[in-house]
N, C-alpha and C. Protein backbone atom coordinates (compact mmCIF):
# COMPACT_ATOMS: atom_id res chain seq x y z
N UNK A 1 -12.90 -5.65 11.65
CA UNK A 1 -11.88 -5.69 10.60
C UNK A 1 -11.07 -4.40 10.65
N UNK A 2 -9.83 -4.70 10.39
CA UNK A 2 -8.95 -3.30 10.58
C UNK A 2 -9.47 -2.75 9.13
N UNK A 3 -9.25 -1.06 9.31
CA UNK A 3 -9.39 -0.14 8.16
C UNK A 3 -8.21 -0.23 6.89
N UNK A 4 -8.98 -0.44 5.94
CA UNK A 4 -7.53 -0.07 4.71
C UNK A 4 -7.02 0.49 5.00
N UNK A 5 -6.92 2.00 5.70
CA UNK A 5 -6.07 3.12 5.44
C UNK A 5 -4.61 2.68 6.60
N UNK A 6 -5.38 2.15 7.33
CA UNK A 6 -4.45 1.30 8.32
C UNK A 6 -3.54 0.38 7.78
N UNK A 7 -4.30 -0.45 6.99
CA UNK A 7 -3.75 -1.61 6.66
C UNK A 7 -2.61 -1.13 5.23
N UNK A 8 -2.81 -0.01 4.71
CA UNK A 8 -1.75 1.02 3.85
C UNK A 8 -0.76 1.55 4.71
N UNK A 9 -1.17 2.33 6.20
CA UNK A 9 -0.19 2.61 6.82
C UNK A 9 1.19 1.91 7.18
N UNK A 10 0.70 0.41 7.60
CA UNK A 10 1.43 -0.37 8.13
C UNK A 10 2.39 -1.28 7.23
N UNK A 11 1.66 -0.99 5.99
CA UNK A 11 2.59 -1.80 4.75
C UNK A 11 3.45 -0.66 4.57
N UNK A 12 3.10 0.57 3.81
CA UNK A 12 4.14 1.84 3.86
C UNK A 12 5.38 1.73 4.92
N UNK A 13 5.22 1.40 6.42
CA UNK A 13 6.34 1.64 7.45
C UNK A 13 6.50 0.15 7.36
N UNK A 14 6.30 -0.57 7.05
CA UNK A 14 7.20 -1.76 7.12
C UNK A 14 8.42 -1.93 6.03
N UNK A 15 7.48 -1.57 5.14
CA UNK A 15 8.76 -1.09 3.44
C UNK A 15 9.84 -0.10 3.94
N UNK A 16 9.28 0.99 4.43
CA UNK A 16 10.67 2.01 4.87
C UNK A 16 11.43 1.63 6.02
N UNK A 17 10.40 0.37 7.06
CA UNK A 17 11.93 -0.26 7.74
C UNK A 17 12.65 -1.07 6.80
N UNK A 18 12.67 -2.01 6.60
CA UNK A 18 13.02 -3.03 5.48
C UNK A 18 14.25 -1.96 4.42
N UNK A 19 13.87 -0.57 4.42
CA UNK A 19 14.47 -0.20 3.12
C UNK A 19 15.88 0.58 3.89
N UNK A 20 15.28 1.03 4.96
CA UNK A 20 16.03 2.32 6.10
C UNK A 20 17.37 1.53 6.58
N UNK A 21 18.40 2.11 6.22
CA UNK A 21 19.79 2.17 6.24
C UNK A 21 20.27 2.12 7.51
N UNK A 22 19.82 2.90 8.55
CA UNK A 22 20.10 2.80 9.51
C UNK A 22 18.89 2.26 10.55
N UNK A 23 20.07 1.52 11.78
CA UNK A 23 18.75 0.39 11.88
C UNK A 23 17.62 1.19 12.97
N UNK A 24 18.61 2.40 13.67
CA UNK A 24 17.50 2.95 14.18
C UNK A 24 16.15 3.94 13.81
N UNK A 25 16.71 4.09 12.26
CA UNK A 25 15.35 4.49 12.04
C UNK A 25 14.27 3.31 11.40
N UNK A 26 15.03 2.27 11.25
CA UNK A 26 14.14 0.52 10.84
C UNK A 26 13.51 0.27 11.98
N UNK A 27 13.85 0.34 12.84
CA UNK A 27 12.84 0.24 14.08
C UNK A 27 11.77 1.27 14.22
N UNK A 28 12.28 2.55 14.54
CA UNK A 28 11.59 3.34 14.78
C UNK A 28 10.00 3.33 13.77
N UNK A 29 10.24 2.77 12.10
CA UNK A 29 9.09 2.77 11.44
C UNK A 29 8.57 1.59 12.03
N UNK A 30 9.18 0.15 12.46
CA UNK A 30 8.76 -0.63 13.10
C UNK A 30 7.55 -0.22 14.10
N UNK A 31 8.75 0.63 15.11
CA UNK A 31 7.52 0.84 16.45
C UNK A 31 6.32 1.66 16.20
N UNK A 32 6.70 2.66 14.78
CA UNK A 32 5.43 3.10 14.96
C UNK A 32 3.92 2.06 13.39
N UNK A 33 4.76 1.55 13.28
CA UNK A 33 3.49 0.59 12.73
C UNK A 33 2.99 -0.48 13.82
N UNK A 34 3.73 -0.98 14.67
CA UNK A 34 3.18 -1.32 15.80
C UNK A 34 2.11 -0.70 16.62
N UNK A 35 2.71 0.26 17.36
CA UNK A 35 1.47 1.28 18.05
C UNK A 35 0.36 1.34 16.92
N UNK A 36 0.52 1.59 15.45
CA UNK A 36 -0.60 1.81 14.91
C UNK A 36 -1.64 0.72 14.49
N UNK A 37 -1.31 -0.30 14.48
CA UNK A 37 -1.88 -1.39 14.75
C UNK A 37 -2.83 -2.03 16.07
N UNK A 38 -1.88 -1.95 17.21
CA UNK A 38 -2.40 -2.12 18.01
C UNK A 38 -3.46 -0.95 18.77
N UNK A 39 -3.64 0.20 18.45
CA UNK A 39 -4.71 1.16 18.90
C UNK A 39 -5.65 0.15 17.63
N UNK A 40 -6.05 -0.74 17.00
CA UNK A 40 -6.83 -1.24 16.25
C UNK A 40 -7.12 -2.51 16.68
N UNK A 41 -6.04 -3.18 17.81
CA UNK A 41 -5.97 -4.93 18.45
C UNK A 41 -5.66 -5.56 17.50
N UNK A 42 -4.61 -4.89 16.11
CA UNK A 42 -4.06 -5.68 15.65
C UNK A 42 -2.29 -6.08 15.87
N UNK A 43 -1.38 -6.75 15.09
CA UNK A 43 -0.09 -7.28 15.38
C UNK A 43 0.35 -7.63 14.10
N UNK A 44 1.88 -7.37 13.66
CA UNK A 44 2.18 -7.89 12.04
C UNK A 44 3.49 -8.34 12.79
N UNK A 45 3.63 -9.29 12.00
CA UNK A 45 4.72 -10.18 11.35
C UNK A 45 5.38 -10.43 10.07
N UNK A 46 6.65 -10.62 9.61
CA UNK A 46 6.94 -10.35 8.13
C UNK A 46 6.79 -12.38 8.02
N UNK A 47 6.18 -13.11 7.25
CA UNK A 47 6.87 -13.98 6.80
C UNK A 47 7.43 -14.06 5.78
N UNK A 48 8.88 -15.18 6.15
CA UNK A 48 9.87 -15.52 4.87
C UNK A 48 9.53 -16.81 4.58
N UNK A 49 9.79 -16.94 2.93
CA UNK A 49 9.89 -18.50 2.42
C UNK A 49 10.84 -18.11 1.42
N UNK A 50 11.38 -19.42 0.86
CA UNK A 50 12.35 -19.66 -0.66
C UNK A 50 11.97 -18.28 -1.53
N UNK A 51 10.74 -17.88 -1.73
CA UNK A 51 9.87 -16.92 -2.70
C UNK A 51 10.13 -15.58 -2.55
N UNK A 52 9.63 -15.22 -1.29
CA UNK A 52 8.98 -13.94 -1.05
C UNK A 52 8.93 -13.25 0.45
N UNK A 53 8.75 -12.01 0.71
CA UNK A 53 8.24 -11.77 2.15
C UNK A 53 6.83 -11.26 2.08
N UNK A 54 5.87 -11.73 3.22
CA UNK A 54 5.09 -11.61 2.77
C UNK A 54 4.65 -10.76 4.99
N UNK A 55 3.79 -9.46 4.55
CA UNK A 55 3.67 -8.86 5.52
C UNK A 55 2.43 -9.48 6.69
N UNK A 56 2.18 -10.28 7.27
CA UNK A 56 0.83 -10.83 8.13
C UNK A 56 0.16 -9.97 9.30
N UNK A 57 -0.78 -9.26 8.81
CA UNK A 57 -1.41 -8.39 10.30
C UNK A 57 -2.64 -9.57 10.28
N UNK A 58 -2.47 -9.31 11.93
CA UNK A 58 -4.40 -10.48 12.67
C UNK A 58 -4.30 -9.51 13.92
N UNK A 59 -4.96 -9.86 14.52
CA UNK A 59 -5.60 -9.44 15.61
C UNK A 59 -4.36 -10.38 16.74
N UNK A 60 -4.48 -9.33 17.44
CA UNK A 60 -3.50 -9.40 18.41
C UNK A 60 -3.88 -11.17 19.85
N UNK A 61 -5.02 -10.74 19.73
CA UNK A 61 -5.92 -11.79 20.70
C UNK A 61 -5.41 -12.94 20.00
N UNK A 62 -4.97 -13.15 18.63
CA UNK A 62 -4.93 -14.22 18.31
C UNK A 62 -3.70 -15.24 19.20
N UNK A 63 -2.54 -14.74 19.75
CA UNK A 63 -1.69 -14.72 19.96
C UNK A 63 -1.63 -15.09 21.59
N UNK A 64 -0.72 -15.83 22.16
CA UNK A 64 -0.73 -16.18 23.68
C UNK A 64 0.72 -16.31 23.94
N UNK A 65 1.55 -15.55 24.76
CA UNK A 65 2.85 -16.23 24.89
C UNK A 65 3.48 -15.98 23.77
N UNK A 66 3.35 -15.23 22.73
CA UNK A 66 3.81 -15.13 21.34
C UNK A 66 3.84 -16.29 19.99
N UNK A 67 2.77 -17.28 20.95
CA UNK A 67 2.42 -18.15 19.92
C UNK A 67 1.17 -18.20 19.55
N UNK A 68 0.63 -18.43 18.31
CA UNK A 68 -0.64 -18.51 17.60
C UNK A 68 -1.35 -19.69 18.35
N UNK A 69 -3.05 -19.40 18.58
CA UNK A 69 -4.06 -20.07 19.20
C UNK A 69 -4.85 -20.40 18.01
N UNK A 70 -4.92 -21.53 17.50
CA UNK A 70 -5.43 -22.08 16.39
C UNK A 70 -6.71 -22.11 16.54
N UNK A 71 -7.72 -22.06 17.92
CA UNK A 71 -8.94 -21.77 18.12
C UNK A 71 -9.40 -20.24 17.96
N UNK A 72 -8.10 -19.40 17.95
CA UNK A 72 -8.72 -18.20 17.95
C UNK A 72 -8.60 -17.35 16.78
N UNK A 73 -8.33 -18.05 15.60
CA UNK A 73 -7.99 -18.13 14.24
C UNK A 73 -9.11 -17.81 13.55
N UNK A 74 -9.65 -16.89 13.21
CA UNK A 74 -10.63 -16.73 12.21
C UNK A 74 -9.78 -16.07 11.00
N UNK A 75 -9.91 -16.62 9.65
CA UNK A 75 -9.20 -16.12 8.32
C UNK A 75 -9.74 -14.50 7.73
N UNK A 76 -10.48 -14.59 7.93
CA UNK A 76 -11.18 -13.53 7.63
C UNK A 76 -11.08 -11.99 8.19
N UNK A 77 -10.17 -12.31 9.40
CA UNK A 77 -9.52 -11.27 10.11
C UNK A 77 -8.30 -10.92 9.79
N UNK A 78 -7.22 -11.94 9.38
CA UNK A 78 -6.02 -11.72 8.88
C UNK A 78 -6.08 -11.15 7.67
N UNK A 79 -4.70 -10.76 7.54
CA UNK A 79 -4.52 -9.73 5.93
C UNK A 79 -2.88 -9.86 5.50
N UNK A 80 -3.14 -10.36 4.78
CA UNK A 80 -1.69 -10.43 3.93
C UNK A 80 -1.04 -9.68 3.08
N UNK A 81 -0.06 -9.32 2.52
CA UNK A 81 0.44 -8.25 1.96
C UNK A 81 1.90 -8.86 1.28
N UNK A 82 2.22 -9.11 0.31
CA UNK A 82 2.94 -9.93 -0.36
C UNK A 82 4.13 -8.58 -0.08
N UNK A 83 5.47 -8.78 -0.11
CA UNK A 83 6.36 -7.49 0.24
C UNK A 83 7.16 -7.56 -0.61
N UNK A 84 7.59 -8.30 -1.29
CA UNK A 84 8.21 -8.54 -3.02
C UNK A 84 8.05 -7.98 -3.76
N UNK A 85 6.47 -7.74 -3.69
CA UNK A 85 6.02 -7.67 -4.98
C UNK A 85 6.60 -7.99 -6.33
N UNK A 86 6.28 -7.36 -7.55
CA UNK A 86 6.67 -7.65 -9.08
C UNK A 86 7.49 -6.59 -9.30
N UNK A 87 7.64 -5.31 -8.37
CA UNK A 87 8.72 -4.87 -8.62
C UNK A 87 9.61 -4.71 -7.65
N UNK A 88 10.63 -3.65 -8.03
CA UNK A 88 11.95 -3.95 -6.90
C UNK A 88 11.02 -3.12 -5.43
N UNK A 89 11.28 -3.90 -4.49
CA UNK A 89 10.67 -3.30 -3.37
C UNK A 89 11.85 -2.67 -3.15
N UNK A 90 13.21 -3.39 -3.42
CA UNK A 90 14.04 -1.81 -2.42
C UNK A 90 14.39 -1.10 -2.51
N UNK A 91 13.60 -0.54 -3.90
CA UNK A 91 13.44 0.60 -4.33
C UNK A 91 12.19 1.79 -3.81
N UNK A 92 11.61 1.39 -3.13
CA UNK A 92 9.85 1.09 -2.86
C UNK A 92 10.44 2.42 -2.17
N UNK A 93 10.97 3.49 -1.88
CA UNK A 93 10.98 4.74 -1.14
C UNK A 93 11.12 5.74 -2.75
N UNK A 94 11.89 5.54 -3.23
CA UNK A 94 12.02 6.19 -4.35
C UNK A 94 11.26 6.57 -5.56
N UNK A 95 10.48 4.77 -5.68
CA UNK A 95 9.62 4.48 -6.03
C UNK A 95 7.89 5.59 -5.98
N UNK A 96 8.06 5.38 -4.47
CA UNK A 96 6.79 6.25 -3.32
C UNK A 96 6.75 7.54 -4.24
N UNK A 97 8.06 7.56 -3.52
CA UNK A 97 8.18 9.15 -3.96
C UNK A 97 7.82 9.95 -5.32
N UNK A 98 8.48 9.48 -6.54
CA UNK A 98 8.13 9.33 -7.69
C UNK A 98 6.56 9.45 -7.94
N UNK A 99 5.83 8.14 -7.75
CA UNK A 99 4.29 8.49 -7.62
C UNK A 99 3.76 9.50 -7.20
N UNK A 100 3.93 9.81 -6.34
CA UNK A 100 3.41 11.12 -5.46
C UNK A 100 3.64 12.24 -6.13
N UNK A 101 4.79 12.54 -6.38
CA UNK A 101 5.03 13.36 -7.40
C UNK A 101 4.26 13.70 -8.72
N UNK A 102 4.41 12.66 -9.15
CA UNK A 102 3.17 12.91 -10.36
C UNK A 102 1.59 12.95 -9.96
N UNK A 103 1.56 12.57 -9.05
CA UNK A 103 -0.07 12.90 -8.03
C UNK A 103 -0.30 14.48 -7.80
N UNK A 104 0.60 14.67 -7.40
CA UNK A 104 0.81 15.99 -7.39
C UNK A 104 0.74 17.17 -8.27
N UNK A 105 1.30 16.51 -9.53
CA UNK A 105 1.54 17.33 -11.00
C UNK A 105 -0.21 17.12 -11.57
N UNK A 106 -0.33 15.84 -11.32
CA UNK A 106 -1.71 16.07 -11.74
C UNK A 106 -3.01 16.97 -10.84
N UNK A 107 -2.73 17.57 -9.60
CA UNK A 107 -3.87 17.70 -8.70
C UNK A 107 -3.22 19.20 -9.22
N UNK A 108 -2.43 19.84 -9.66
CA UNK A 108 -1.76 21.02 -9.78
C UNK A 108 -2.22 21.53 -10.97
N UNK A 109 -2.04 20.64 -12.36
CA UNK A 109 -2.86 21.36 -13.29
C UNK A 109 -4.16 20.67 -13.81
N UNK A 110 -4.94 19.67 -13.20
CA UNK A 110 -5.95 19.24 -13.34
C UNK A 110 -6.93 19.26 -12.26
N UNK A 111 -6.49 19.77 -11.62
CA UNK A 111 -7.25 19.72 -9.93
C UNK A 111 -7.27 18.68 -9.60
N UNK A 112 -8.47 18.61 -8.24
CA UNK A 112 -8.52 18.23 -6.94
C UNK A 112 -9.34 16.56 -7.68
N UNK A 113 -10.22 16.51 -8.61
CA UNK A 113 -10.95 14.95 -8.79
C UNK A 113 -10.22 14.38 -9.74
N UNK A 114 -9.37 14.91 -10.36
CA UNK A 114 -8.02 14.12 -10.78
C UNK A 114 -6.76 13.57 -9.97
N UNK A 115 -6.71 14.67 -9.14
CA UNK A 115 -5.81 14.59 -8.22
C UNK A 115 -5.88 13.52 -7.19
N UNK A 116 -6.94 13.50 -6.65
CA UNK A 116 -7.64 12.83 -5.95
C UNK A 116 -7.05 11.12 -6.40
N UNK A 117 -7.29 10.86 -7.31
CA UNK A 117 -7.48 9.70 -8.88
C UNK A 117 -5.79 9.25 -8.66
N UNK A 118 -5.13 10.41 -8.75
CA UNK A 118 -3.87 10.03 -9.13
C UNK A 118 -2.93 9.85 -7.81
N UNK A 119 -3.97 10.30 -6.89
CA UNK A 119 -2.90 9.71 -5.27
C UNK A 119 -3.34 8.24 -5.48
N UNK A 120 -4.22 7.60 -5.25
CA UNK A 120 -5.25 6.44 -5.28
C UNK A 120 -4.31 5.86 -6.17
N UNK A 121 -4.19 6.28 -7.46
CA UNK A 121 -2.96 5.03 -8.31
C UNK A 121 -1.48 5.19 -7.79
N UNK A 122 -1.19 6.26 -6.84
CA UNK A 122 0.60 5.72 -6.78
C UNK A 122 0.30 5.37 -5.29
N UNK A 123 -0.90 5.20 -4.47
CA UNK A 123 -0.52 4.22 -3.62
C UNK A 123 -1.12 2.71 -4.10
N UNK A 124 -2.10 2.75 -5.14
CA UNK A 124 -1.97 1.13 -5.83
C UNK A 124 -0.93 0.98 -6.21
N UNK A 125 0.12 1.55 -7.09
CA UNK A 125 1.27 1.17 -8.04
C UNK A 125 2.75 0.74 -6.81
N UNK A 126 2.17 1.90 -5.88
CA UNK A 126 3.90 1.45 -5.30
C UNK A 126 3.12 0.48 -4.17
N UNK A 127 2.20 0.31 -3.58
CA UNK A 127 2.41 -0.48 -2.02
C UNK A 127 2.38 -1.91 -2.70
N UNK A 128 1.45 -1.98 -3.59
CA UNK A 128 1.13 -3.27 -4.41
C UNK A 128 1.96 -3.91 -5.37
N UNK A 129 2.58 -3.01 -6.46
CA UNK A 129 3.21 -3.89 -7.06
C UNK A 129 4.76 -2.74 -6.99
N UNK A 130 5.29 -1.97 -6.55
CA UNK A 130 6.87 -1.60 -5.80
C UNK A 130 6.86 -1.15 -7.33
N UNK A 131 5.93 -0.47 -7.76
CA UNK A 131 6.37 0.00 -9.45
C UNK A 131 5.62 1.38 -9.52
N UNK A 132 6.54 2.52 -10.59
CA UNK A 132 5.98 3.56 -10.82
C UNK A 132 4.95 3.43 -11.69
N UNK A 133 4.15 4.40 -11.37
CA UNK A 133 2.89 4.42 -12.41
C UNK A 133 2.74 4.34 -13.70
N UNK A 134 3.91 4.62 -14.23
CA UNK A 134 4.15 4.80 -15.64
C UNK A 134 4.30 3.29 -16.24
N UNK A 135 4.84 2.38 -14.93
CA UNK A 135 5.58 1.48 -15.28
C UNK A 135 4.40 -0.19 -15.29
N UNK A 136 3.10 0.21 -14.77
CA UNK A 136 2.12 -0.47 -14.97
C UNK A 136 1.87 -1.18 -15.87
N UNK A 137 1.64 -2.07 -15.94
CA UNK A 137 1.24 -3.08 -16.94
C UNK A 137 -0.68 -3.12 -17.38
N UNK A 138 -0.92 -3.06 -18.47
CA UNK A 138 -2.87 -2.86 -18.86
C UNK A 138 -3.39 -3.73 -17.97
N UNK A 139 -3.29 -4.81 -17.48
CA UNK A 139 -3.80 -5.65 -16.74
C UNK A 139 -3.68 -5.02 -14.91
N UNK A 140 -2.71 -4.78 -14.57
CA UNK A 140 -2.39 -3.60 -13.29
C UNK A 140 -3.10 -2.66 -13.59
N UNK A 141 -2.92 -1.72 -14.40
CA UNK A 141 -4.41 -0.87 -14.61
C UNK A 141 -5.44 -0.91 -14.36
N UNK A 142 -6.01 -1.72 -15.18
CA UNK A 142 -7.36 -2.65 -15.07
C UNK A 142 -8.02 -3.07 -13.33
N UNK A 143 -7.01 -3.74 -12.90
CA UNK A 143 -6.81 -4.05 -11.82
C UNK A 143 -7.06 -3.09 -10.65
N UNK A 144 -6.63 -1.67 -10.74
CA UNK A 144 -6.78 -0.75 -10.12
C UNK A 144 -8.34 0.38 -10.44
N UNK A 145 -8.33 0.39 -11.13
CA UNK A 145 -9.69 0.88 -12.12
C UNK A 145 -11.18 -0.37 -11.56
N UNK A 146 -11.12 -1.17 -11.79
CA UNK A 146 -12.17 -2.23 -11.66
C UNK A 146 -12.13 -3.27 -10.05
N UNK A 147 -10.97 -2.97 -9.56
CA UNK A 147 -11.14 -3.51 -8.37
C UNK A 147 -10.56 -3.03 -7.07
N UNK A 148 -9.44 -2.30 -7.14
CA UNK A 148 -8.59 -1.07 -6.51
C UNK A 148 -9.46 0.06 -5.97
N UNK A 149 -9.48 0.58 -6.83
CA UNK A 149 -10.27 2.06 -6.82
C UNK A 149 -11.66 2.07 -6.07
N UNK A 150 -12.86 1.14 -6.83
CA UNK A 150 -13.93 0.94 -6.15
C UNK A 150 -13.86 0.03 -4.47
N UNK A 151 -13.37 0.09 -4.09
CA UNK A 151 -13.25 -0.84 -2.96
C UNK A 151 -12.08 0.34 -2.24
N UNK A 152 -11.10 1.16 -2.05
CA UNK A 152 -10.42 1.78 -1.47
C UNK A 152 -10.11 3.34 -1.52
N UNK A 153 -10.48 3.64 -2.59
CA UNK A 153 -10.26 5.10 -3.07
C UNK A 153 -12.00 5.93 -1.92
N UNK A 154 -12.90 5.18 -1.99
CA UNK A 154 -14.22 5.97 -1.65
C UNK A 154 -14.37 6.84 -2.71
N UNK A 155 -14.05 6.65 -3.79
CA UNK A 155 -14.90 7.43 -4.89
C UNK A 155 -15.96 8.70 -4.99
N UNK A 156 -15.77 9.46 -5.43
CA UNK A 156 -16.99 10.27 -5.33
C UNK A 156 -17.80 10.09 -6.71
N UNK A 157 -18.69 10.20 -7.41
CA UNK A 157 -19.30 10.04 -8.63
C UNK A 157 -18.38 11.04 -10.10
N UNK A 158 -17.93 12.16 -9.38
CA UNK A 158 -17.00 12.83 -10.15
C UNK A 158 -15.38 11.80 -10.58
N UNK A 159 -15.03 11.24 -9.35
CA UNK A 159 -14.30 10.78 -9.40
C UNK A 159 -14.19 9.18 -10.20
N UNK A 160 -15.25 9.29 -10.12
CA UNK A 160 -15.79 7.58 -10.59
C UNK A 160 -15.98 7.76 -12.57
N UNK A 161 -16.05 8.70 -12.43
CA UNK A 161 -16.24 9.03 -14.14
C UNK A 161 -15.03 9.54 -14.80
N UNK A 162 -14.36 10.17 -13.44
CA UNK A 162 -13.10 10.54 -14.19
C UNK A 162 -11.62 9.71 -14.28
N UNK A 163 -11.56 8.31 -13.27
CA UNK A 163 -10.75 7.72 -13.23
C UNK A 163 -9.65 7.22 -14.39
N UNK A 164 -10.71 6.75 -15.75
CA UNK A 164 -9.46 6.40 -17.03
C UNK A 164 -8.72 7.28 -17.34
N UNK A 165 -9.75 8.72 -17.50
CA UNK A 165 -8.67 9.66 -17.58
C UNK A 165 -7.69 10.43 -16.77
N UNK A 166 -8.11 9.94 -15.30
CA UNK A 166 -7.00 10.53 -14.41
C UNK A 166 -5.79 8.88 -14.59
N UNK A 167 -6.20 7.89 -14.86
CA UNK A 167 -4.94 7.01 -15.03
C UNK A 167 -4.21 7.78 -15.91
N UNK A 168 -4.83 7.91 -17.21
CA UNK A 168 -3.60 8.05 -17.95
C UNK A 168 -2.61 9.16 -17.94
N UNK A 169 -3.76 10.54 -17.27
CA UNK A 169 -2.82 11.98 -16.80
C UNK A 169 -1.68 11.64 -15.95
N UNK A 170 -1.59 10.79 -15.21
CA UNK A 170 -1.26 10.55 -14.05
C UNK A 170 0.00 9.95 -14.94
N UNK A 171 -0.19 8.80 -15.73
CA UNK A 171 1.11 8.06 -16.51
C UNK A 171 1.82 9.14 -17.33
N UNK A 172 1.37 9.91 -17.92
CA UNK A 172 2.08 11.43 -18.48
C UNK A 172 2.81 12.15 -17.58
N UNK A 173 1.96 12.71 -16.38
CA UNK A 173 3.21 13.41 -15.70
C UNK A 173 4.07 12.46 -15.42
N UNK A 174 4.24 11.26 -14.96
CA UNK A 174 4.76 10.37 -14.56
C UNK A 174 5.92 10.04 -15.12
N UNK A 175 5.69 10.46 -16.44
CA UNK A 175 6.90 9.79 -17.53
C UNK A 175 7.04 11.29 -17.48
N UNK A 176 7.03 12.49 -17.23
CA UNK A 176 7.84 13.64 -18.01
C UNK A 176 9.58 13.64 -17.11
């Protein structure tokens, strides 16, 4: 299975091609989410429908001739990544940025297991739903706290106790 941090990398440079003005630097994040994929034997594709774009990494093997091998299809290898999201994705650089920022404000006067807390929510807030932290909804919270965090952050026990309150530090600097 490819690594989250991978599977964050490659959503991050697909958003800043998608967002990047000029097309040679839309590629360039292209090629390098490519290479970074494939040092893993994986491959992404954006799909479009009526709805949404939605980002598809699998394993490269899956693939022959540039068409999909329905025998070599296991689901459980693929990973999807909705690129819409609920907020404006093409905003999703500004967006980034913003988060980080307040990640920052918090690791600056709360330290390093807050800090820690509050990178972990502005890459839940922007890769996932293209929204600043501030701009979360209790249920997105929740969401990040109870199923986000434990599953991607690697937690430390400090960190695991301090998470509600690094959400909400995190929504303060966020809004100053």
């Amino acid at each position: 299975m490819i690594p989250d941090d991978v599977i964050d990398d490659a959503e991050r440079l697909t958003r800043l091609a998608r967002t990047a003005v000029d097309p040679n630097e839309a590629a360039a994040h292209r090629e390098r989410r490519d290479d970074l994929l494939a040092e893993h034997g994986y491959t992404a594709r954006v799909r479009s429908d009526d709805r949404d774009d939605t980002l598809v990494l699998h394993p490269a093997d899956w693939l022959e001739d540039g068409e999909v091998v329905i025998e070599r299809v296991d689901v459980e290898e693929g990973v999807e990544i909705e690129l819409s999201g609920t907020g404006d994705a093409d905003e999703w650089a500004a967006v980034d940025e913003h988060n980080r920022a307040a990640a920052e404000a918090v690791v600056a006067e709360h330290g390093e297991v807050h800090g820690a807390n509050a990178r972990s929510l502005a890459d839940f807030a922007g890769n996932h739903y293209a929204k600043r932290v501030e701009e979360l909804t209790p249920a997105e919270r929740r969401e990040f706290v109870e199923e986000y965090f434990p599953r991607n952050a690697w937690p430390s026990d400090d960190q695991r106790e301090a998470v509600e309150e690094s959400v909400e530090l995190t929504r303060e600097h966020a809004g100053e």
